[in-house]
N, C-alpha and C. Protein backbone atom coordinates (compact mmCIF):
# COMPACT_ATOMS: atom_id res chain seq x y z
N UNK A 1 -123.06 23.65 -44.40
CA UNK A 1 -122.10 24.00 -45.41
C UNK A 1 -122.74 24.08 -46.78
N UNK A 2 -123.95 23.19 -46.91
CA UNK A 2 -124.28 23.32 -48.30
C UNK A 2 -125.33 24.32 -48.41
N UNK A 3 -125.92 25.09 -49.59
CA UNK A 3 -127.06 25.74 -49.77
C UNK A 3 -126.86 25.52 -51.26
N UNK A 4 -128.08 26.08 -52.08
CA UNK A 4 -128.61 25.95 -53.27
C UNK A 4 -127.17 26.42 -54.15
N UNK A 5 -126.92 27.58 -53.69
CA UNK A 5 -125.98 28.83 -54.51
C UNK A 5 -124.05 27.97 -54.25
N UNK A 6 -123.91 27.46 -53.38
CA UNK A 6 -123.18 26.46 -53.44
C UNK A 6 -122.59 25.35 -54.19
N UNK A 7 -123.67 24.99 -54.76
CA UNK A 7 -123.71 23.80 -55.60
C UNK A 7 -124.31 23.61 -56.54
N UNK A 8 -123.84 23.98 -57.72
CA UNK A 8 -124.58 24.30 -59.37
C UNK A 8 -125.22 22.86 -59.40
N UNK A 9 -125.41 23.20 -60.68
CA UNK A 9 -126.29 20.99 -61.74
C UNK A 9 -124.83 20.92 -62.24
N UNK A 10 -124.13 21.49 -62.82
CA UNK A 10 -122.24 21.50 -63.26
C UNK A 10 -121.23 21.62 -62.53
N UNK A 11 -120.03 21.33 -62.82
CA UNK A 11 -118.66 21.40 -61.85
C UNK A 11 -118.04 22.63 -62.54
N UNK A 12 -118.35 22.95 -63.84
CA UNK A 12 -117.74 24.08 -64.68
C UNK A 12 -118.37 25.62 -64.13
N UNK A 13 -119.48 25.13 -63.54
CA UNK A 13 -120.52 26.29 -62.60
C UNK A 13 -120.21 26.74 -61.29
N UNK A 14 -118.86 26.05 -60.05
CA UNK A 14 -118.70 25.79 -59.26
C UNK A 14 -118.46 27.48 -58.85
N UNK A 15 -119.11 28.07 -57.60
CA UNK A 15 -118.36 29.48 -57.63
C UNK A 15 -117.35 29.45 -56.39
N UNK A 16 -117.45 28.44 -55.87
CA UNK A 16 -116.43 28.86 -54.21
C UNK A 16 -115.17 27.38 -54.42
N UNK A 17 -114.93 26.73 -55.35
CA UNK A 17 -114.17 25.73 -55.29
C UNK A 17 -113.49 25.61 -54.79
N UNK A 18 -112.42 26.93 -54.73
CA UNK A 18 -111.54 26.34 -53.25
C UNK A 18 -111.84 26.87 -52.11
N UNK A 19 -112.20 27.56 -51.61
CA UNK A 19 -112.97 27.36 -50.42
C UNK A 19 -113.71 26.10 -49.74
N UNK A 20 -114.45 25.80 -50.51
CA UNK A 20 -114.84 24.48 -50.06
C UNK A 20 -114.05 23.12 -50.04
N UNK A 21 -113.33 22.77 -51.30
CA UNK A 21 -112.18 21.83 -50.88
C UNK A 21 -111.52 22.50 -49.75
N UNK A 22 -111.07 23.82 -49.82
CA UNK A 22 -109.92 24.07 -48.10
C UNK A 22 -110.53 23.75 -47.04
N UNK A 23 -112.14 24.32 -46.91
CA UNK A 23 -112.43 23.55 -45.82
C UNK A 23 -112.42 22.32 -45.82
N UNK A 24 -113.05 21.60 -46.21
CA UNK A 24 -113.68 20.35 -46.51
C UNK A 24 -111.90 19.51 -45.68
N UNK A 25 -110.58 20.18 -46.63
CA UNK A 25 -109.50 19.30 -46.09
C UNK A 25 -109.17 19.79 -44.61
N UNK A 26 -109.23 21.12 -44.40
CA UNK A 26 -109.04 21.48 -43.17
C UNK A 26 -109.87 20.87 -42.21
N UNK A 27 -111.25 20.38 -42.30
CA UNK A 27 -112.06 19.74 -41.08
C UNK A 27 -111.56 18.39 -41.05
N UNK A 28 -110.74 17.81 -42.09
CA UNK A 28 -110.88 16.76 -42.21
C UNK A 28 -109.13 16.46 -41.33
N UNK A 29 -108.43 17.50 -41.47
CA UNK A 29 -107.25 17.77 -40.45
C UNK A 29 -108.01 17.71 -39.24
N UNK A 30 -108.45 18.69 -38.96
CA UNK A 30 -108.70 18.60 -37.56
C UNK A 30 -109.63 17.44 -37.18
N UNK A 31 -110.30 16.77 -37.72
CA UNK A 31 -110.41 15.08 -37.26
C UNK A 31 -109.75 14.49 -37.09
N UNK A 32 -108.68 13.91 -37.69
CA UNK A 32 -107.38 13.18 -37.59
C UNK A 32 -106.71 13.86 -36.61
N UNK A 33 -106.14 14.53 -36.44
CA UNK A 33 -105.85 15.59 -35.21
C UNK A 33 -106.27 15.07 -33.95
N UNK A 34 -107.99 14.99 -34.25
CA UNK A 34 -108.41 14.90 -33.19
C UNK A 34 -108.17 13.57 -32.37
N UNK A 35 -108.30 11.89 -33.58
CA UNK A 35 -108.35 10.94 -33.25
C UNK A 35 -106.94 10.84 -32.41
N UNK A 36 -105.74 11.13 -33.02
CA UNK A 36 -104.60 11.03 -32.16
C UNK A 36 -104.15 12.03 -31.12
N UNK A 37 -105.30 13.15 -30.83
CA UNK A 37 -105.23 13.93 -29.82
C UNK A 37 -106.02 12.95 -28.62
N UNK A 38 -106.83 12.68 -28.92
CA UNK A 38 -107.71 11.51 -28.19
C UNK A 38 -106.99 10.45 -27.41
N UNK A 39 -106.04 9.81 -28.52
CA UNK A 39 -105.30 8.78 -28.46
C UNK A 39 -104.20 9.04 -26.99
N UNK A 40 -103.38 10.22 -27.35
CA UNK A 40 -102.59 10.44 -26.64
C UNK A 40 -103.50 10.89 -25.09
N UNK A 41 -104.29 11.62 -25.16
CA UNK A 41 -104.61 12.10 -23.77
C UNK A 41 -104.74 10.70 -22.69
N UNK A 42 -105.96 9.92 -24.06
CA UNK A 42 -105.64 8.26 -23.01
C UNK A 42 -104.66 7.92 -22.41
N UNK A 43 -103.52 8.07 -23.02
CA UNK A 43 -102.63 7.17 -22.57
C UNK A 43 -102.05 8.05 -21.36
N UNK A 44 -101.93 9.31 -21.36
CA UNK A 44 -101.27 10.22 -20.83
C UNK A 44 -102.39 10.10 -19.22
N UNK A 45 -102.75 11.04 -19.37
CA UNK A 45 -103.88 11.21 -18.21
C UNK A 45 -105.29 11.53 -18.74
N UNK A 46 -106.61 10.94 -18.35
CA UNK A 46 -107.81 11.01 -18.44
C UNK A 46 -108.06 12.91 -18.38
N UNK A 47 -107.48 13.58 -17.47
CA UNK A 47 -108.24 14.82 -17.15
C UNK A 47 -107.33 15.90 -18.58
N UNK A 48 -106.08 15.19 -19.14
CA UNK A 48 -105.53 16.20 -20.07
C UNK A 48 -106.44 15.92 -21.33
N UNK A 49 -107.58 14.88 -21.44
CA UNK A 49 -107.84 14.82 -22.77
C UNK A 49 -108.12 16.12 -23.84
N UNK A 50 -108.58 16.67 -23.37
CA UNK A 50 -110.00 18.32 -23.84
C UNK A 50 -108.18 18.91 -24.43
N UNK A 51 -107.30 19.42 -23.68
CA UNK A 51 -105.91 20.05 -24.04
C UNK A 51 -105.47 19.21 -25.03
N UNK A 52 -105.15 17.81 -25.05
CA UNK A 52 -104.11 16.89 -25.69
C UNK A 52 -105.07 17.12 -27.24
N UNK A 53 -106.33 17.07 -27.18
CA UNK A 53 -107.26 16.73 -28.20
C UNK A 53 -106.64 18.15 -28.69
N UNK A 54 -107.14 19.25 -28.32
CA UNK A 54 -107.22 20.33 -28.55
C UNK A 54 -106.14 20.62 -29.73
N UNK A 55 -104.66 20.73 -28.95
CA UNK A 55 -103.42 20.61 -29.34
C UNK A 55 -103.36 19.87 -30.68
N UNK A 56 -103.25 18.64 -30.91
CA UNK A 56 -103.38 17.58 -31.66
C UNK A 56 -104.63 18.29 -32.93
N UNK A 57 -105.89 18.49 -32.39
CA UNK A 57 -106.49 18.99 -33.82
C UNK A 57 -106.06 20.03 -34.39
N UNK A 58 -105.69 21.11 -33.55
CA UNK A 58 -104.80 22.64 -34.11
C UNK A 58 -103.86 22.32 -34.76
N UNK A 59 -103.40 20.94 -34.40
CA UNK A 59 -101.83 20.92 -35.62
C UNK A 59 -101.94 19.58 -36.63
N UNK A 60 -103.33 19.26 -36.47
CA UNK A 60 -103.74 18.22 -38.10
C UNK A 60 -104.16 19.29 -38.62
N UNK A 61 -104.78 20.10 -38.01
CA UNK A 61 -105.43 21.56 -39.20
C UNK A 61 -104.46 22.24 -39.96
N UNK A 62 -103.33 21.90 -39.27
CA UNK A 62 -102.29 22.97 -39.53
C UNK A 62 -101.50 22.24 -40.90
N UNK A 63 -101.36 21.13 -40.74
CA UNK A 63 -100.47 20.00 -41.59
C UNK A 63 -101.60 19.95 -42.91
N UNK A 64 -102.97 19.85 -42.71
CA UNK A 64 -103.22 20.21 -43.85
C UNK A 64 -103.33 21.31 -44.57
N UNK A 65 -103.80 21.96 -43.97
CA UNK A 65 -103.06 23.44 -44.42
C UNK A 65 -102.17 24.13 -45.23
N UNK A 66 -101.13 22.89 -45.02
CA UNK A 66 -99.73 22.98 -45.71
C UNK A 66 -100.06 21.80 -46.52
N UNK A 67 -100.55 20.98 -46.63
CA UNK A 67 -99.97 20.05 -47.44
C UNK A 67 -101.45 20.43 -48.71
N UNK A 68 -102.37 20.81 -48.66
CA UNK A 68 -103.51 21.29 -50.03
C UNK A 68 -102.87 21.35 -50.69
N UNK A 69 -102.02 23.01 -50.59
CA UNK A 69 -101.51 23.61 -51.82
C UNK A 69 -100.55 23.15 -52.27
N UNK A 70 -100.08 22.30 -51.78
CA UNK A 70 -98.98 21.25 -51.90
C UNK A 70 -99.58 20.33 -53.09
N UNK A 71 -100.45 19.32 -52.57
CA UNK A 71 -101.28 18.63 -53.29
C UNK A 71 -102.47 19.01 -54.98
N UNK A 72 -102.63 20.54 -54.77
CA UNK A 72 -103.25 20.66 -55.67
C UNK A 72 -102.45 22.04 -56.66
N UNK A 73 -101.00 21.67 -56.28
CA UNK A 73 -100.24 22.62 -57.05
C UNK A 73 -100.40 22.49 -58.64
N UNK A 74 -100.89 23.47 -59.24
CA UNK A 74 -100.54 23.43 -60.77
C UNK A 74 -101.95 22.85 -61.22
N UNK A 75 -102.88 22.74 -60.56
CA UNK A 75 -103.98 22.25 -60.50
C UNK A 75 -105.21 23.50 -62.04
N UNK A 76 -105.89 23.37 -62.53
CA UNK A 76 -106.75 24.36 -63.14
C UNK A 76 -107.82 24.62 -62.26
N UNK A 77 -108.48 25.63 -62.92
CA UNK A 77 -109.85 26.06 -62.35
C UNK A 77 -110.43 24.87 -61.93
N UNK A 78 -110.83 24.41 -63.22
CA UNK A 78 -111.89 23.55 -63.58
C UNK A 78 -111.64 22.12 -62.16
N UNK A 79 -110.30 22.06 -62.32
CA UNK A 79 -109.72 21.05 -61.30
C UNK A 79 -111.01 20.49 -60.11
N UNK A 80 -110.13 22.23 -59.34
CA UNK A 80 -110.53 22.78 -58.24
C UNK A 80 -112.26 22.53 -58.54
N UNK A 81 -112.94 22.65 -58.67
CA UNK A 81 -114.34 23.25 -59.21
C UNK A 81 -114.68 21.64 -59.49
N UNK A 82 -114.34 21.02 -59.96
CA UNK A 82 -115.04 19.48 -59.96
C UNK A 82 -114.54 18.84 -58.46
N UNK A 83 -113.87 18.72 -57.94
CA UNK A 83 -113.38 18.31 -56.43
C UNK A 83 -114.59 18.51 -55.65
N UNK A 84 -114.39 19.84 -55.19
CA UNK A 84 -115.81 20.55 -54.35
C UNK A 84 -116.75 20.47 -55.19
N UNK A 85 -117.27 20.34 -56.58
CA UNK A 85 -118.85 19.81 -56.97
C UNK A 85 -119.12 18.01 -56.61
N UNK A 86 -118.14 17.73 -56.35
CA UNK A 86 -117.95 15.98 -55.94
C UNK A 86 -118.58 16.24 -54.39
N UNK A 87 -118.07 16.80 -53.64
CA UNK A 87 -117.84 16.92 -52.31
C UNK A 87 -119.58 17.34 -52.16
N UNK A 88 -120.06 18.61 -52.63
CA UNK A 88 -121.56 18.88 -52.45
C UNK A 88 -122.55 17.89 -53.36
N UNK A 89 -121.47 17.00 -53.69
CA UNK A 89 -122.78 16.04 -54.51
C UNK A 89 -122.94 14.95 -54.00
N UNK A 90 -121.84 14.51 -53.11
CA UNK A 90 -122.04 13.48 -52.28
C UNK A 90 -122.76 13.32 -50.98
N UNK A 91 -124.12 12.64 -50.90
CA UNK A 91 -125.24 13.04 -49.82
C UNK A 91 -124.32 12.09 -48.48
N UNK A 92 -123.27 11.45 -48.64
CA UNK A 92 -122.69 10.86 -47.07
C UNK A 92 -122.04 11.70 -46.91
N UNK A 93 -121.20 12.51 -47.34
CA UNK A 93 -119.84 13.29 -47.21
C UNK A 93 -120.75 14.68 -46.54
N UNK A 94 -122.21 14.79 -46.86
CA UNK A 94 -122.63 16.70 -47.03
C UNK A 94 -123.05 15.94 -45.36
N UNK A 95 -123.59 14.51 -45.33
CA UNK A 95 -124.16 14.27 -44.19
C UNK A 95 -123.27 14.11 -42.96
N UNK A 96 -121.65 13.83 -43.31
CA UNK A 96 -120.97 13.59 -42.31
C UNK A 96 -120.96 14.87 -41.70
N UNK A 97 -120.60 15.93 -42.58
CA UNK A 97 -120.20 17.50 -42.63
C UNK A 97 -120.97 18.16 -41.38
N UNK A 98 -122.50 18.14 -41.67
CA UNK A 98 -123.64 18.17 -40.67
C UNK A 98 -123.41 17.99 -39.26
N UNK A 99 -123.53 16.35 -39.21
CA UNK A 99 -123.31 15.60 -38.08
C UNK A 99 -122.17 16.12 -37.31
N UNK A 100 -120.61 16.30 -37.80
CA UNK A 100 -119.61 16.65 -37.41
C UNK A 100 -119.89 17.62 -36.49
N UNK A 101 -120.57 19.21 -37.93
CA UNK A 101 -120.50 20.86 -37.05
C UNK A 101 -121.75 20.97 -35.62
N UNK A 102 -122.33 19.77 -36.16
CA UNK A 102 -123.01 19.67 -35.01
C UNK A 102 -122.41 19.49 -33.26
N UNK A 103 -121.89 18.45 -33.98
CA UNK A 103 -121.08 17.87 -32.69
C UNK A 103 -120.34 18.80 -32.52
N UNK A 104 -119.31 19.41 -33.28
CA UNK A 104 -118.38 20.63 -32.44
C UNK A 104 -118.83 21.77 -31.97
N UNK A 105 -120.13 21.83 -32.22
CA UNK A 105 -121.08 23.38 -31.87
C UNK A 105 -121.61 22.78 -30.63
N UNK A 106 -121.58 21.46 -29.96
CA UNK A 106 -122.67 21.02 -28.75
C UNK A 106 -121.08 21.11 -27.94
N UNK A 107 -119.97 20.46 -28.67
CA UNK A 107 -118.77 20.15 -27.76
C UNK A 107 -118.30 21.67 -27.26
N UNK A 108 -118.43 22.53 -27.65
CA UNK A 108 -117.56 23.94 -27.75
C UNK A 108 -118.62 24.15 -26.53
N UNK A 109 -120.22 24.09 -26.45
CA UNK A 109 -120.86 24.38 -25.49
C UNK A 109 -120.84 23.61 -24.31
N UNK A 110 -120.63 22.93 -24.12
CA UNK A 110 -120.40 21.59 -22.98
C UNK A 110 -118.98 21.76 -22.55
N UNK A 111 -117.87 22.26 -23.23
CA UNK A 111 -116.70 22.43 -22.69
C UNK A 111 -116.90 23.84 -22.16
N UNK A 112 -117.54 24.40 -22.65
CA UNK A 112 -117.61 26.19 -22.04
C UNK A 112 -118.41 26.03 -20.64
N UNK A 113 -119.58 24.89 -20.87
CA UNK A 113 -119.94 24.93 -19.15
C UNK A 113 -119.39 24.82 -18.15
N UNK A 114 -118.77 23.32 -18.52
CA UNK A 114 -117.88 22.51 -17.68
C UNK A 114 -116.57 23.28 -16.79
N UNK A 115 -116.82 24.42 -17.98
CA UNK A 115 -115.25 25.35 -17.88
C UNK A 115 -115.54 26.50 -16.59
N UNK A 116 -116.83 26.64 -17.23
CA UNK A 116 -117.22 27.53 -16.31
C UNK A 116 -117.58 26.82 -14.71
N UNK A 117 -118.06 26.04 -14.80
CA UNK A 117 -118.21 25.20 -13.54
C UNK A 117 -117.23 25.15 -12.16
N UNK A 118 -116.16 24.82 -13.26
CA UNK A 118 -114.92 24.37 -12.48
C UNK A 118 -113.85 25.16 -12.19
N UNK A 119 -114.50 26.66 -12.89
CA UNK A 119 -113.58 27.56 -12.45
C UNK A 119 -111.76 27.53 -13.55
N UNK A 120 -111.68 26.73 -14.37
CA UNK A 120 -110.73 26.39 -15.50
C UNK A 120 -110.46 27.70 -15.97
N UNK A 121 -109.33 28.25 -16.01
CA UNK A 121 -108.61 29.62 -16.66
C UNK A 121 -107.34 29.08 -17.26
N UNK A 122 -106.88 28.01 -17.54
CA UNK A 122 -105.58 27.90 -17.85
C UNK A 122 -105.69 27.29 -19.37
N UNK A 123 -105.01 27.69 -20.04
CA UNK A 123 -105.29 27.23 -21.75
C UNK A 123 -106.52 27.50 -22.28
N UNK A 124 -107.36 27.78 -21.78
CA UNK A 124 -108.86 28.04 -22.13
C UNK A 124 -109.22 27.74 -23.84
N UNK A 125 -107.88 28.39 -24.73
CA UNK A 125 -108.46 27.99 -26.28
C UNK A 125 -108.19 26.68 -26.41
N UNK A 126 -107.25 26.03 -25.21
CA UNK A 126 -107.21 24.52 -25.97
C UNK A 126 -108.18 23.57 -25.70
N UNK A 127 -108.38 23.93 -24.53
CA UNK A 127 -110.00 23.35 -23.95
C UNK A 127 -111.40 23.45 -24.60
N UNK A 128 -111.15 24.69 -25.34
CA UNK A 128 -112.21 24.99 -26.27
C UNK A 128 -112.31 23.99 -27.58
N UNK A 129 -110.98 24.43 -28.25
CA UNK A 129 -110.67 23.55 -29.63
C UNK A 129 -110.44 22.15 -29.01
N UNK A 130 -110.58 21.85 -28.18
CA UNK A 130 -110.54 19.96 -27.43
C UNK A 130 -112.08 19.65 -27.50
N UNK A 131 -112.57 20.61 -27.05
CA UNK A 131 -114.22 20.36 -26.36
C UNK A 131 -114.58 19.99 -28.55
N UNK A 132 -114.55 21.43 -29.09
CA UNK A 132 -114.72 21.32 -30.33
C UNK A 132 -114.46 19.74 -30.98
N UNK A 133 -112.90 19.28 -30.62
CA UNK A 133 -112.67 18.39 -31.67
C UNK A 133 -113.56 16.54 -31.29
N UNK A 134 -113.30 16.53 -29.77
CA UNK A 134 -114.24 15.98 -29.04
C UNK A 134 -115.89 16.02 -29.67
N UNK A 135 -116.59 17.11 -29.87
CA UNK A 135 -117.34 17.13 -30.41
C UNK A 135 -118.03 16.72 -31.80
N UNK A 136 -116.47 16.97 -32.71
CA UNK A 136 -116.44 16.69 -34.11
C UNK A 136 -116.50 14.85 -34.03
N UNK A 137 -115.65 14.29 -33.34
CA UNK A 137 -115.52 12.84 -33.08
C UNK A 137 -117.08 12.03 -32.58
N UNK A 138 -117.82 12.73 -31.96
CA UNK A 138 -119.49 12.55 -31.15
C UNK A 138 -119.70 12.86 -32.41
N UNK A 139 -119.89 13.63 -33.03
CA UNK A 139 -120.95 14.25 -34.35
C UNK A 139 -120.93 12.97 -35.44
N UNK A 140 -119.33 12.30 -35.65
CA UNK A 140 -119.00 11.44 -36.35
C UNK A 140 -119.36 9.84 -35.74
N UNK A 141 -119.37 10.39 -34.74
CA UNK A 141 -119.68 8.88 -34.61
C UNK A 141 -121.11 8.36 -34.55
N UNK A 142 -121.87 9.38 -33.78
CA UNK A 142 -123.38 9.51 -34.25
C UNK A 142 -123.74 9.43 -35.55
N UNK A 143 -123.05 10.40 -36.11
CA UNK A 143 -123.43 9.66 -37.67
C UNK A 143 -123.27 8.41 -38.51
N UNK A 144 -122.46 7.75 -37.63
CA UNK A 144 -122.42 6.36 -38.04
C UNK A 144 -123.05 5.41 -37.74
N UNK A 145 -123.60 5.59 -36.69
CA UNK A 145 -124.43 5.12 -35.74
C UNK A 145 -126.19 5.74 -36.28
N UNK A 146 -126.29 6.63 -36.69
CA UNK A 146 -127.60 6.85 -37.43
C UNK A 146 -127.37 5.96 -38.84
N UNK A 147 -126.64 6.59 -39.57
CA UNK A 147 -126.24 6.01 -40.68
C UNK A 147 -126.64 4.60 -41.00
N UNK A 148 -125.55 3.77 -39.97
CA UNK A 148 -125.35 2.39 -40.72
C UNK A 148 -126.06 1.65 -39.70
N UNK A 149 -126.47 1.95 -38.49
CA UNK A 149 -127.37 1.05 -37.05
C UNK A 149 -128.51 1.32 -37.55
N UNK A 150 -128.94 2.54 -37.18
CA UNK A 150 -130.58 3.09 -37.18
C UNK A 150 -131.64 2.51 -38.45
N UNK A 151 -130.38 3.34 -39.91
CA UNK A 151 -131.05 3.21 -41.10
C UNK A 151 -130.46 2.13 -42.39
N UNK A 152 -129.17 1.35 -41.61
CA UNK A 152 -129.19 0.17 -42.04
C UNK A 152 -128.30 0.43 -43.39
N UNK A 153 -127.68 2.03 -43.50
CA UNK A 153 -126.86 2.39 -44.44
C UNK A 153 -127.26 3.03 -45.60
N UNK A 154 -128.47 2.84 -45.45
CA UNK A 154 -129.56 3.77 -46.53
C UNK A 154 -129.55 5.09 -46.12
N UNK A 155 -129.55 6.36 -47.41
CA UNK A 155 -129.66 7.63 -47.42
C UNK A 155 -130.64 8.04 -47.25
N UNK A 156 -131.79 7.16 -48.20
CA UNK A 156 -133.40 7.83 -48.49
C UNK A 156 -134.18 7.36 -47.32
C-alpha cells in the first residue's frame, strides 16, 4: 500500500487522502467481519467456516462503508490528508497492512486449491472472500507473532 509518491514529509502534501483512509477503514471492516465470521462458523459447523467468514467480512466491509462518510462528514481537505499521512507514517499500522494483504493473497490461493480439489461450485465468491478474510486473520496474527514473539515488539 505504501510507496514514496504516497506519502509526502507533510499532511498538507497528501495526494490520495481519501482513498487511503477508505481503504485503510474498509480492510479494517472486513477484519472485524472476519473475526465474527470466524466466530459464528465455530459455533455453527466447522466445514461452513470459509462461507460464514466470507459472508460476515462482505458485510463489516459494507457497514464501514457506510459509516466513513458518516464519520468524516463536513470534514476539510486538510482533515482527510492528515488521517492518511498518520496512517503512512505509522511503521506498525503500514506493517500490519503488509502482513494482512499477504495473508489474504496466500488465503484466496489455498482456498482456490482446496476448491479446486474438492470439486466445490456452490457460493464460490464466498469461499473466496472466506479463504481471503481467513487469510487477512493468518497475516494478522503472524504479524503479531513476528512483531511482539520473534522481535520482542521492536520495529528496527
Amino acid at each position: 500500500m505504501v510507496s514514496a509518491q504516497w506519502h509526502p514529509p507533510h499532511a498538507e502534501d497528501q495526494p490520495y487522502a481519501h482513498l487511503i483512509l477508505t481503504t485503510h477503514v474498509f480492510d479494517r471492516g472486513f477484519q472485524a467481519g472476519s473475526v465474527l465470521g470466524v466466530a459464528v462458523g465455530i459455533l455453527s459447523v466447522a466445514s461452513i467456516i470459509t462461507r460464514s467468514t466470507g459472508s460476515a467480512a462482505f458485510l463489516g466491509s459494507c457497514a464501514m462503508t457506510i459509516v466513513l462518510p458518516i464519520r468524516m462528514a463536513g470534514k476539510e481537505r486538510i482533515e482527510w490528508q492528515d488521517r492518511a499521512w498518520r496512517l503512512l507514517e505509522n511503521k506498525g499500522q503500514v506493517e500490519v497492512d503488509t502482513w494482512s494483504s499477504i495473508g489474504m493473497t496466500a488465503g484466496i490461493g489455498m482456498t482456490a486449491v482446496i476448491m479446486r480439489r474438492n470439486a466445490l461450485r456452490l457460493e464460490v465468491w464466498k469461499h473466496l472472500v472466506g479463504g481471503a478474510a481467513l487469510g487477512n486473520l493468518a497475516g494478522v496474527v503472524g504479524y503479531l507473532g513476528w512483531r511482539y514473539g520473534v522481535n520482542g515488539g521492536h520495529t528496527d
